[in-house]
N, C-alpha and C. Protein backbone atom coordinates (compact mmCIF):
# COMPACT_ATOMS: atom_id res chain seq x y z
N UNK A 1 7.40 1.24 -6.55
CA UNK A 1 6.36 2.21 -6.38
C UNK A 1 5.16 1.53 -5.72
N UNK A 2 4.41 1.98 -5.21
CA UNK A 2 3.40 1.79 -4.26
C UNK A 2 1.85 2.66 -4.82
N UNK A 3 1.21 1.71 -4.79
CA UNK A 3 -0.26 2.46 -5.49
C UNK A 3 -1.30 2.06 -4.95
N UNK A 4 -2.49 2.51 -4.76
CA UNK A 4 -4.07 2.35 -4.77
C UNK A 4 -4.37 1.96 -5.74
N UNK A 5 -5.32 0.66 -5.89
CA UNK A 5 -5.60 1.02 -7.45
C UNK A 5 -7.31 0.44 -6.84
N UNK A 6 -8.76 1.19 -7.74
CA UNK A 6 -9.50 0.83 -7.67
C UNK A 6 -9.69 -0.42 -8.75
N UNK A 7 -10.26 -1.41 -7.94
CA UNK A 7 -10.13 -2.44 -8.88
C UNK A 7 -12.07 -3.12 -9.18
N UNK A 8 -11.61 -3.98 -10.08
CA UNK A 8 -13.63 -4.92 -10.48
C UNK A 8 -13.75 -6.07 -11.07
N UNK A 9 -13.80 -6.99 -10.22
CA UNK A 9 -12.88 -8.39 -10.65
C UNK A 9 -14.52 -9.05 -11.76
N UNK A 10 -13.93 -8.83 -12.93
CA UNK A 10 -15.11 -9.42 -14.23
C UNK A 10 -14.72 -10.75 -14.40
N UNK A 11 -13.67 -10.85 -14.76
CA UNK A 11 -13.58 -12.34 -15.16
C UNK A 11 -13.15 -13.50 -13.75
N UNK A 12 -14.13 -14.03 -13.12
CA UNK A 12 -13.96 -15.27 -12.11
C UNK A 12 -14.06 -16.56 -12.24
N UNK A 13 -12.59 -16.71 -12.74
CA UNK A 13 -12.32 -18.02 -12.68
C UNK A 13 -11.66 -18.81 -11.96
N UNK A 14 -11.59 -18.36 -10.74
CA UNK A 14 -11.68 -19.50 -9.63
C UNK A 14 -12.81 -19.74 -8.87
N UNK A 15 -13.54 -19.22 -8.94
CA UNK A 15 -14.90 -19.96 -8.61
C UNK A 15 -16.50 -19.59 -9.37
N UNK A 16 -17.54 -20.41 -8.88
CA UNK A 16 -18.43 -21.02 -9.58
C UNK A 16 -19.19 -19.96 -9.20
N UNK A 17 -19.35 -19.24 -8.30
CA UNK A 17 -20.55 -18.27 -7.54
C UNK A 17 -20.68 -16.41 -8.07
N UNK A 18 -19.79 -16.65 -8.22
CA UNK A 18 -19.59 -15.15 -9.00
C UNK A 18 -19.11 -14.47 -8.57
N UNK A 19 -19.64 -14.48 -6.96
CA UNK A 19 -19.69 -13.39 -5.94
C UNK A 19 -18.71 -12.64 -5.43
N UNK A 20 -17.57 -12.14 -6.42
CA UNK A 20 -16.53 -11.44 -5.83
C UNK A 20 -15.89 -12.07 -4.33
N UNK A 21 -15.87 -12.84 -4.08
CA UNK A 21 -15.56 -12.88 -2.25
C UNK A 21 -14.27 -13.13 -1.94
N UNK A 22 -14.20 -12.81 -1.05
CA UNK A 22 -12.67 -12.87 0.00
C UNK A 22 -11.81 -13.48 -0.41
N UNK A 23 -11.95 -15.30 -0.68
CA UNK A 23 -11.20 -15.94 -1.15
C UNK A 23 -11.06 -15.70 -3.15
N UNK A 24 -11.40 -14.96 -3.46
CA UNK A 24 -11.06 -15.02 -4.67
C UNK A 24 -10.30 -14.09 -4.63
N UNK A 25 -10.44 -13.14 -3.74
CA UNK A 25 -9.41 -11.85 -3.76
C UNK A 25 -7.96 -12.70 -3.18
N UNK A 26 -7.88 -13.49 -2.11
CA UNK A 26 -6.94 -14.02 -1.89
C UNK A 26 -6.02 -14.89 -2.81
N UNK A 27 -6.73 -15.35 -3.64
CA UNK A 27 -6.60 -16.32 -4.68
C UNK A 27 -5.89 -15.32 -6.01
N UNK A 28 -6.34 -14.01 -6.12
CA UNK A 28 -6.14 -13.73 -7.02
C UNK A 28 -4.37 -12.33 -6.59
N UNK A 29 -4.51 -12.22 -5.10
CA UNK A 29 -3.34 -11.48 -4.35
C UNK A 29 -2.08 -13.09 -4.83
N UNK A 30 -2.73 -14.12 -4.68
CA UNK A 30 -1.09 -14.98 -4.89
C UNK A 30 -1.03 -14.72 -5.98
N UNK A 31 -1.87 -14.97 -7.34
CA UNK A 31 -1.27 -14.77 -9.17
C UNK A 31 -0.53 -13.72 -8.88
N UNK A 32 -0.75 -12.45 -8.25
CA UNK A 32 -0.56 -11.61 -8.80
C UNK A 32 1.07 -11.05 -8.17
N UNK A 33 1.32 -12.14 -7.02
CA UNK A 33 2.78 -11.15 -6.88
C UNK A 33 3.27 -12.18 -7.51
N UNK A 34 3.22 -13.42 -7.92
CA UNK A 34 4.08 -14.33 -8.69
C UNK A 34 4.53 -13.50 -10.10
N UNK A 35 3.94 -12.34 -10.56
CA UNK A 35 4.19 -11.98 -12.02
C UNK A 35 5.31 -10.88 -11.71
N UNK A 36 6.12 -11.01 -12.45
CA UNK A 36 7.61 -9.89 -12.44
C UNK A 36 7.07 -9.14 -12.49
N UNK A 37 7.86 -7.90 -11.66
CA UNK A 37 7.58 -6.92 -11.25
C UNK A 37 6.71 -6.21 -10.43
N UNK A 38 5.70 -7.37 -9.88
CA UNK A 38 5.39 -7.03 -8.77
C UNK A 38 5.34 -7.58 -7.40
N UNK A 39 6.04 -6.65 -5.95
CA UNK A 39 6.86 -6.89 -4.74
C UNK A 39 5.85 -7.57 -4.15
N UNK A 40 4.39 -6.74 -4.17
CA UNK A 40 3.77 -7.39 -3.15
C UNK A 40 2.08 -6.80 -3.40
N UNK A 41 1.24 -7.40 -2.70
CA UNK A 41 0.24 -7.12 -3.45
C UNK A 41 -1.47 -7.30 -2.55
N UNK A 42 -2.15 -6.75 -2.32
CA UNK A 42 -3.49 -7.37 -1.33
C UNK A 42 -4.95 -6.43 -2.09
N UNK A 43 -5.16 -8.14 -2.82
CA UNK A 43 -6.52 -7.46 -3.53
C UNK A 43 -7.71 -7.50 -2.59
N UNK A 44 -8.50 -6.84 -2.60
CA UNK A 44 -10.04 -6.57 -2.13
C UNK A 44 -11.09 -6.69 -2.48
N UNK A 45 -11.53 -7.64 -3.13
CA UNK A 45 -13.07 -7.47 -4.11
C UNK A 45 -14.16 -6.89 -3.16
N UNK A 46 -13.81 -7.14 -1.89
CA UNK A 46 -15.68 -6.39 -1.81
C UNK A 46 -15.41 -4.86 -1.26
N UNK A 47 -14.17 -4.34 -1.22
CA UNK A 47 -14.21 -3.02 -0.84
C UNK A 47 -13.47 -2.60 -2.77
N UNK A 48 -13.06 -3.18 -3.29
CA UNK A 48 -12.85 -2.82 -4.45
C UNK A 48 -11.82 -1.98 -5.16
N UNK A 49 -10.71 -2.87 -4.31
CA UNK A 49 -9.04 -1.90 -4.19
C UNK A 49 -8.05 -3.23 -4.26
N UNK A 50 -6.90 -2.54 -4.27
CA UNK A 50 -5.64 -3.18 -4.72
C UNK A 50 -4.96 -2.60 -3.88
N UNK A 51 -4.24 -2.63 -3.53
CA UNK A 51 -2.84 -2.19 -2.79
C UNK A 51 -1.46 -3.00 -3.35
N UNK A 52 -0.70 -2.06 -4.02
CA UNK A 52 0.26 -3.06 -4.89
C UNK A 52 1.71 -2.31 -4.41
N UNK A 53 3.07 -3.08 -4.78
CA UNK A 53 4.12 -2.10 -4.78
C UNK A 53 4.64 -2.89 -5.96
N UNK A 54 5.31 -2.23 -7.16
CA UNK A 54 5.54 -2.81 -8.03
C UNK A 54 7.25 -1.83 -8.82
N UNK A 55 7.69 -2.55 -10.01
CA UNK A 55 9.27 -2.23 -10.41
C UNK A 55 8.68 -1.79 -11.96
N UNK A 56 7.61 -2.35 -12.44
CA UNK A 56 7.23 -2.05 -13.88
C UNK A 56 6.70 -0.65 -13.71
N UNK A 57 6.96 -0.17 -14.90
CA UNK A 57 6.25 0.87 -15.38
C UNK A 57 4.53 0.64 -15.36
N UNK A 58 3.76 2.13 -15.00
CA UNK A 58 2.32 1.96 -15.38
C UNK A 58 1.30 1.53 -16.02
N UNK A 59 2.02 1.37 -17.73
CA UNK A 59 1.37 1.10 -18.30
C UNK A 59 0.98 -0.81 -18.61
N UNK A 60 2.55 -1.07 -18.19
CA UNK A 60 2.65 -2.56 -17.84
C UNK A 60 2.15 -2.75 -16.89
N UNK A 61 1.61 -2.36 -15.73
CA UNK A 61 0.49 -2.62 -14.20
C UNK A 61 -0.79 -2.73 -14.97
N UNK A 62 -1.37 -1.44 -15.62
CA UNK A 62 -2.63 -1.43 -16.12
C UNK A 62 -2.81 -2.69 -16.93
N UNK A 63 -1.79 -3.01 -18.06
CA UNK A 63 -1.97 -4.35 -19.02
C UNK A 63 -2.35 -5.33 -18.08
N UNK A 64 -1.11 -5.64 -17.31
CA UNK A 64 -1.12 -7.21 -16.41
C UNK A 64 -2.58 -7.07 -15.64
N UNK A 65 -3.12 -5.64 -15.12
CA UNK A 65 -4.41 -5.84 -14.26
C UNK A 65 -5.51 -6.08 -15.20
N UNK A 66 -5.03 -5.60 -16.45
CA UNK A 66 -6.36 -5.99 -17.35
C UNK A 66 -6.64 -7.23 -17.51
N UNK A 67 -5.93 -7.91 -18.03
CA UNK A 67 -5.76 -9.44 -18.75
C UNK A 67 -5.74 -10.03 -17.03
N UNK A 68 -6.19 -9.76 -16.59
CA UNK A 68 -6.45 -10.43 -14.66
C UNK A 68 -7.39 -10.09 -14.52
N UNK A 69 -8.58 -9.29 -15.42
CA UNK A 69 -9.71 -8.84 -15.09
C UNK A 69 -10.17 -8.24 -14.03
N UNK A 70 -9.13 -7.51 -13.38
CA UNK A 70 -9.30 -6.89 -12.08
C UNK A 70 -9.46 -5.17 -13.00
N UNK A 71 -9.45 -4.62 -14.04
CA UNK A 71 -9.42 -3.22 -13.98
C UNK A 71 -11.15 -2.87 -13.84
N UNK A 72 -11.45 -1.66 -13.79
CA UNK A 72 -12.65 -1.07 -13.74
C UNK A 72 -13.05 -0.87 -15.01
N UNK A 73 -14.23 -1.20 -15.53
CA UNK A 73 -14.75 -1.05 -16.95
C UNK A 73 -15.30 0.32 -16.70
């Protein structure tokens, strides 16, 4: 399946600046297709989207995006 997802990256821990930027979105597009069940993946922090295609069910996307600190509070 293939989704939009609006995303809001809170927890940054790959870098020191805070600042949502490019490379953390890049940084955080490799974790994220390494995890089963998902094909493929291109996060966005400064437009504030996901583009995912994934084999899990929804509610397992929402978990894994939570605990990645990418969901929207």
């Amino acid at each position: 399946m293939r989704e939009a997802v609006s995303v809001s990256y809170v927890k940054c821990g790959f870098c020191t600046a805070k600042n949502r930027c490019a490379a953390c979105g890049a940084e955080l597009t490799a974790e994220l297709v390494k995890k089963p069940g998902i094909t493929s993946a291109a996060v966005d922090l400064l437009q504030h989207s996901l583009q995912v295609d994934y084999s899990i069910d929804r509610e397992e996307l929402e978990d894994l995006l939570d605990g990645m600190g990418l969901l929207e509070e």
